[in-house]
Protein backbone atom coordinates (compact mmCIF):
# COMPACT_ATOMS: atom_id res chain seq x y z
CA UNK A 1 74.33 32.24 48.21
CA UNK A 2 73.24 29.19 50.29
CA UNK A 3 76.11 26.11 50.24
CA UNK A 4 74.49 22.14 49.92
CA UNK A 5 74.91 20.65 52.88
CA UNK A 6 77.11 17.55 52.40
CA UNK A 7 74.18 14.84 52.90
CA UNK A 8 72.08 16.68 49.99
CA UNK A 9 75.52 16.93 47.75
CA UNK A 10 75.44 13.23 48.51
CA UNK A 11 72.05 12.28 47.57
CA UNK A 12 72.57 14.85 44.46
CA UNK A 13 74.98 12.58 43.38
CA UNK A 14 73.24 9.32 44.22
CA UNK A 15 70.50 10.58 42.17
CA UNK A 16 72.32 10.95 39.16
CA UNK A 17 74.76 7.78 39.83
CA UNK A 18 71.45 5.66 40.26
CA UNK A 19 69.68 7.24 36.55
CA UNK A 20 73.05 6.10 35.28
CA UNK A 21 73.43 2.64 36.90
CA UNK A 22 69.98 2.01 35.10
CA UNK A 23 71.40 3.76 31.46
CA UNK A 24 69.18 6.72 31.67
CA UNK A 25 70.07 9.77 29.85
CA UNK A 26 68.79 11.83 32.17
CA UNK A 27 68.17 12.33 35.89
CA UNK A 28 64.41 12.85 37.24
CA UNK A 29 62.28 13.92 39.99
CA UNK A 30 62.09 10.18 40.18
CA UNK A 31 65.55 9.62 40.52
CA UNK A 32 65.83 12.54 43.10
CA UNK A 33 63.17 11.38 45.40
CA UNK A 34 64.53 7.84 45.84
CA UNK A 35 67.99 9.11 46.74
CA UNK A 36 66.17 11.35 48.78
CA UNK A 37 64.53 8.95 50.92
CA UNK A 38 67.86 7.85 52.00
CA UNK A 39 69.12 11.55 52.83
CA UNK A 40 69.01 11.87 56.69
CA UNK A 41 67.08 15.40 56.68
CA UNK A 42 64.75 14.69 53.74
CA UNK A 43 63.40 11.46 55.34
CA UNK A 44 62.84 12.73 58.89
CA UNK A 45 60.65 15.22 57.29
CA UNK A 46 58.79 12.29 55.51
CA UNK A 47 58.53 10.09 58.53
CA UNK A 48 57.35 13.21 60.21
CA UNK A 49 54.22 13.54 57.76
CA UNK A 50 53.83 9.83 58.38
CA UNK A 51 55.17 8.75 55.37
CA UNK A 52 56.28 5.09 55.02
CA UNK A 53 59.39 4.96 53.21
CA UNK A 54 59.63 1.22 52.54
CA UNK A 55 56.48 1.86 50.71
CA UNK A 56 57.43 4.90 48.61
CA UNK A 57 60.87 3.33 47.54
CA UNK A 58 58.98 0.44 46.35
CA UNK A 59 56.93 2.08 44.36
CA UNK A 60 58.93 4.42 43.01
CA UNK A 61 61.84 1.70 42.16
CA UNK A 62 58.76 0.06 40.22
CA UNK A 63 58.09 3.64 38.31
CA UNK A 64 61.63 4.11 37.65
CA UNK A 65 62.53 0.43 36.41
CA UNK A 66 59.03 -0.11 34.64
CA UNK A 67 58.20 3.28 33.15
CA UNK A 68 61.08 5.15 32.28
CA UNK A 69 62.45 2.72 30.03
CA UNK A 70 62.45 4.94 26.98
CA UNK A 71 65.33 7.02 29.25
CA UNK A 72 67.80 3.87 28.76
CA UNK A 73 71.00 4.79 26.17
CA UNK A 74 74.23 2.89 25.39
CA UNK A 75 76.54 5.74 25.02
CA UNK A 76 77.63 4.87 28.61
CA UNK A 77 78.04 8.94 29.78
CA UNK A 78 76.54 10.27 33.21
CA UNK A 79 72.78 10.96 33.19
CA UNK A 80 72.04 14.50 32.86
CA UNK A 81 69.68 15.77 35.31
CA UNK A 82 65.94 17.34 33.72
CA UNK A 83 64.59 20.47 33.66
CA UNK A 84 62.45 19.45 36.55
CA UNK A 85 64.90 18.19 38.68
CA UNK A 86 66.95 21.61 38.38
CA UNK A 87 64.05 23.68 38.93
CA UNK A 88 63.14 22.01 42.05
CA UNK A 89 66.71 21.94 43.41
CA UNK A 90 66.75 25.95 42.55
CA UNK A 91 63.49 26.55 44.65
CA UNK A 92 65.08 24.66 47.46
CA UNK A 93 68.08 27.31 47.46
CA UNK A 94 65.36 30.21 47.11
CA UNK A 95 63.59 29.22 49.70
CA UNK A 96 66.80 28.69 52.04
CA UNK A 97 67.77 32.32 50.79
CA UNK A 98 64.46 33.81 51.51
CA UNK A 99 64.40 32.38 55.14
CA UNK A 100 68.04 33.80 56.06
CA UNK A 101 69.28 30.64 56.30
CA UNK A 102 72.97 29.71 54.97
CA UNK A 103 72.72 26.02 53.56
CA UNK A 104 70.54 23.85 51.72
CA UNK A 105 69.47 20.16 52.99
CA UNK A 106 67.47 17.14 51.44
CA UNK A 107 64.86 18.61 54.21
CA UNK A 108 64.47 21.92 51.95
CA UNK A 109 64.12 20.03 48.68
């Protein structure tokens, strides 16, 4: 079984530190891609599709702090991440494993 590399267990984290910064219950794709834009591998991949990452973390800060508001709870524990953003991180480590390769980066998610 393919191991995280330690820049995707850090953005995993972020991800899930950030949806609880803001009080959400849980963790989305949302929450995933913004800490992904900060992930060394994941945006290099971006930049290389010619995506402008000022742009993207704009608007998805916006999304996140304008349209997830029904996510916000007072009971103060860790978000939880969604169904979504579970399934997407479990593709990521069955692609890796298909390809023969032995970790998982924000590049594969």
């Amino acid at each position: 079984m393919p191991s995280f590399s330690r820049s995707l267990e850090e953005s995993l984290h972020r991800a899930i530190a950030g949806a609880s910064a803001r009080k959400h219950e849980y963790a989305t794709l949302e929450h995933l891609l913004l800490s992904l834009l900060e992930d060394q591998d994941a945006s290099a991949v971006m930049r290389a599709c010619g995506v402008d990452l000022d742009v993207i973390r704009q608007a998805v800060e916006n999304y996140i702090d304008n349209e997830l508001s029904s996510l916000i709870v007072e009971t103060g524990e860790d978000a939880k991440p969604t169904a979504g953003f579970q399934r997407v991180i479990q593709r990521a480590v069955i692609h890796v494993q298909s390809s023969g390769r032995e970790e998982v980066t924000g590049a594969n998610v």
